[in-house]
N, C-alpha and C. Protein backbone atom coordinates (compact mmCIF):
# COMPACT_ATOMS: atom_id res chain seq x y z
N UNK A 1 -129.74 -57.77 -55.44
CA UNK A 1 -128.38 -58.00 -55.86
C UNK A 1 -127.75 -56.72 -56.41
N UNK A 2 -128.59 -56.14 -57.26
CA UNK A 2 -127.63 -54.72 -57.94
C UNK A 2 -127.59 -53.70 -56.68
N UNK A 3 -128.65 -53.66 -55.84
CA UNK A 3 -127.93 -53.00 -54.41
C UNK A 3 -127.02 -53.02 -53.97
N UNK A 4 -126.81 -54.58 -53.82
CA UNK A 4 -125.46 -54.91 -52.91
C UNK A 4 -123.86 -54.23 -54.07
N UNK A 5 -124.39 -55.06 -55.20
CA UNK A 5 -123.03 -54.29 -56.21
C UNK A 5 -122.87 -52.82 -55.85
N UNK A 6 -124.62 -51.92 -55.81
CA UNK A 6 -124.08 -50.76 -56.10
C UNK A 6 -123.57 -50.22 -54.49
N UNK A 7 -123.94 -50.88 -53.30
CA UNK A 7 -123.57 -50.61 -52.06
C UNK A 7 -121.62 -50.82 -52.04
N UNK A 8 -121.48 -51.87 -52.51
CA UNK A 8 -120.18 -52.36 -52.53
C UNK A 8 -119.70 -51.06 -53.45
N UNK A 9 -119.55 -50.93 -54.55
CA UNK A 9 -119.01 -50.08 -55.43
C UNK A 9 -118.85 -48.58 -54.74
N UNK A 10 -119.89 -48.07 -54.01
CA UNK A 10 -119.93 -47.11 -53.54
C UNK A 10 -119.11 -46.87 -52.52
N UNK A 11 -119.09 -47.88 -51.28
CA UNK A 11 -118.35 -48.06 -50.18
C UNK A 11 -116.79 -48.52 -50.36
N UNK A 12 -116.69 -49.03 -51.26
CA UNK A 12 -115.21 -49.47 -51.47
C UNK A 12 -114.09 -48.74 -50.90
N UNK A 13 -113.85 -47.71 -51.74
CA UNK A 13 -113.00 -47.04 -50.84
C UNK A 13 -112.68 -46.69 -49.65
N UNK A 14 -114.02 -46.40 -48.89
CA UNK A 14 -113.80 -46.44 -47.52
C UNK A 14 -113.75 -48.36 -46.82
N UNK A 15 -114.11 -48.96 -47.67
CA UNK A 15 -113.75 -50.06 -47.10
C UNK A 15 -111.99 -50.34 -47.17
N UNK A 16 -111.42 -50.11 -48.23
CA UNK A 16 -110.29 -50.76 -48.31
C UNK A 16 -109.44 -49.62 -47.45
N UNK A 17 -109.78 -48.02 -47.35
CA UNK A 17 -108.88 -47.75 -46.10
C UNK A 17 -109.36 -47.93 -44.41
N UNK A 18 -110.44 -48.72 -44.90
CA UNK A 18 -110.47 -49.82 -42.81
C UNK A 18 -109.75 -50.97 -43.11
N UNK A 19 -109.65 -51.38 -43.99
CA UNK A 19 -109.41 -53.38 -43.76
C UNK A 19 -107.80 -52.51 -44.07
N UNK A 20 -106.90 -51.74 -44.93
CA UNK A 20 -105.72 -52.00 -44.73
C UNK A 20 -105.67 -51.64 -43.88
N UNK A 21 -105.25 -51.34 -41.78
CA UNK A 21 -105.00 -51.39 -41.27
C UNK A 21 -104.45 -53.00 -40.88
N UNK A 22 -105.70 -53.84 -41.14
CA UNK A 22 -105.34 -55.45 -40.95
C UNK A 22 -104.66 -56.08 -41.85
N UNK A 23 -103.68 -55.74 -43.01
CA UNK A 23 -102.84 -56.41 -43.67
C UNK A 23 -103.11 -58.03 -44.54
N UNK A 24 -102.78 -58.84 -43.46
CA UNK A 24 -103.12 -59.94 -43.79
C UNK A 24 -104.14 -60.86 -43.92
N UNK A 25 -105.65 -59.96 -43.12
CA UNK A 25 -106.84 -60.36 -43.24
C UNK A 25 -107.45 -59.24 -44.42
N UNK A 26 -107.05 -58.81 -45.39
CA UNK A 26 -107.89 -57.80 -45.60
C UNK A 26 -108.85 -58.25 -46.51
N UNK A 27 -108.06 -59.23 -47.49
CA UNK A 27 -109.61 -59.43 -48.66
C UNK A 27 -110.25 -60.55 -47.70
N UNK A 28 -110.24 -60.96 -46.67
CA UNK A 28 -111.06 -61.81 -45.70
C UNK A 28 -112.25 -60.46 -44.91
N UNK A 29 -111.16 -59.64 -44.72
CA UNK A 29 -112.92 -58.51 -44.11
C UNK A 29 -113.38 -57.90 -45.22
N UNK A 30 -113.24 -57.95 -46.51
CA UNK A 30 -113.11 -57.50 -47.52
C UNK A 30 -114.59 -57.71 -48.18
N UNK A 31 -114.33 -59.39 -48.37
CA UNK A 31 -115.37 -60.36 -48.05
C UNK A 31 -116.76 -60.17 -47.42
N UNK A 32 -116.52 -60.08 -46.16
CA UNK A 32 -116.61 -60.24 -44.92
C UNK A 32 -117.62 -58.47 -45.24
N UNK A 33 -117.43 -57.78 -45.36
CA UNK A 33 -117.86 -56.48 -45.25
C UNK A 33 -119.17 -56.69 -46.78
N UNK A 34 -118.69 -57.20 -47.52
CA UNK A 34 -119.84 -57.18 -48.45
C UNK A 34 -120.60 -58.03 -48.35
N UNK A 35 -120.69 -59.22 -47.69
CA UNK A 35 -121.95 -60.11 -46.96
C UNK A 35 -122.06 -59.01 -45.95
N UNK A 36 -121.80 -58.48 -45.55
CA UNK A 36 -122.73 -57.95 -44.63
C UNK A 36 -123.89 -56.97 -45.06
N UNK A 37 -123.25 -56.13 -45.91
CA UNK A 37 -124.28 -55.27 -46.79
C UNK A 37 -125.00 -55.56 -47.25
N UNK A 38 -124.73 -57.52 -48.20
CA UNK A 38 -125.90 -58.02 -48.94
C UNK A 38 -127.04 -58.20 -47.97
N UNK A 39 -126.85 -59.14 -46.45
CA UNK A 39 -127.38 -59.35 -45.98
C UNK A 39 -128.11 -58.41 -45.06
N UNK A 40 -128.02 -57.03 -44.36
CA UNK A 40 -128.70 -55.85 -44.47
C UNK A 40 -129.31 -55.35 -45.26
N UNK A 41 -128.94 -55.56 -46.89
CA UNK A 41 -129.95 -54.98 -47.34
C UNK A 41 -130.94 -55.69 -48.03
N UNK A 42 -130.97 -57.12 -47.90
CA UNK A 42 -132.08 -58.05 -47.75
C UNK A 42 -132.98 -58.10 -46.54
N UNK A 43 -132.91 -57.96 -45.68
CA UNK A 43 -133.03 -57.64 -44.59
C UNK A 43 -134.06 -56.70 -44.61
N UNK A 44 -133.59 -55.61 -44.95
CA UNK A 44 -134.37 -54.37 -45.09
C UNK A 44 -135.15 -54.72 -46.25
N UNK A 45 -135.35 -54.68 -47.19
CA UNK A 45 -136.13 -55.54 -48.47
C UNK A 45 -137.21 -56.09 -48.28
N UNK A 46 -136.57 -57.40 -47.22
CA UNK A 46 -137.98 -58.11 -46.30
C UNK A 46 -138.62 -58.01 -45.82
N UNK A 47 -138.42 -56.88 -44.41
CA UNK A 47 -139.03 -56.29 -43.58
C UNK A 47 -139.92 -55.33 -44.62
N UNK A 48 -139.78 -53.92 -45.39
CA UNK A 48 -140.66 -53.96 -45.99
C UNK A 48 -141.34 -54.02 -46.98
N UNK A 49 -140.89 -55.86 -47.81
CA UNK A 49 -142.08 -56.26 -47.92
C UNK A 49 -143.26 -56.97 -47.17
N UNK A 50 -143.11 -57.21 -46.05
CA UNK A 50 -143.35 -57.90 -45.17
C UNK A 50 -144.57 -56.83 -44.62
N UNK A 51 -144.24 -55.50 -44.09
CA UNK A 51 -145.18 -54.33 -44.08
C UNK A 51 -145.66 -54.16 -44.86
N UNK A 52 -145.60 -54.27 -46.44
CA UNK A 52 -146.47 -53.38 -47.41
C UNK A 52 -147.11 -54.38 -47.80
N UNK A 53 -147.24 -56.21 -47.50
CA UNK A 53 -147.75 -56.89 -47.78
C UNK A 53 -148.91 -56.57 -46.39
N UNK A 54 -148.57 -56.25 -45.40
CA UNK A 54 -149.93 -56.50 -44.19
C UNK A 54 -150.17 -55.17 -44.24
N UNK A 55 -149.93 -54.18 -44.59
CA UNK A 55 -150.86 -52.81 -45.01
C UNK A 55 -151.37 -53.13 -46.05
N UNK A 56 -151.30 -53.76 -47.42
CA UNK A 56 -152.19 -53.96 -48.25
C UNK A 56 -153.55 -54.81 -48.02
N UNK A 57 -153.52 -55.70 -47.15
CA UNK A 57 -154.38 -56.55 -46.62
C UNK A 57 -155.03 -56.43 -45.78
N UNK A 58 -154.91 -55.18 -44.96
CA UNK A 58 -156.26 -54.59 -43.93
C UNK A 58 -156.22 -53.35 -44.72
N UNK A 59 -156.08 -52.31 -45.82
CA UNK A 59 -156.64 -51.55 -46.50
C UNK A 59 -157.11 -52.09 -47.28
């Protein structure tokens, strides 16, 4: 979770000069752009723990 905050916080700015091009969708990709980050960087999280759990278990 503090990833995603600190992913969001970081990216912001370049997020809000892509979504204002779209006006009336913007806090919808707005949204829309920070589920995506959460969910990439869970994603990535999983995967490796997922590796460092089956490298710990045949070393």
């Amino acid at each position: 979770m503090a990833a995603t905050a600190l992913g969001v916080v970081v990216l912001y700015p370049l997020l809000v000069a892509v979504v204002r091009q779209f006006h009336l969708l913007s806090s919808t990709w707005l949204v829309l752009a920070a589920v995506v980050v959460w969910l990439s960087a869970w994603m990535v999280l999983e995967l490796a723990w997922e590796w460092r759990e089956r490298h710990q278990q045949t070393g």
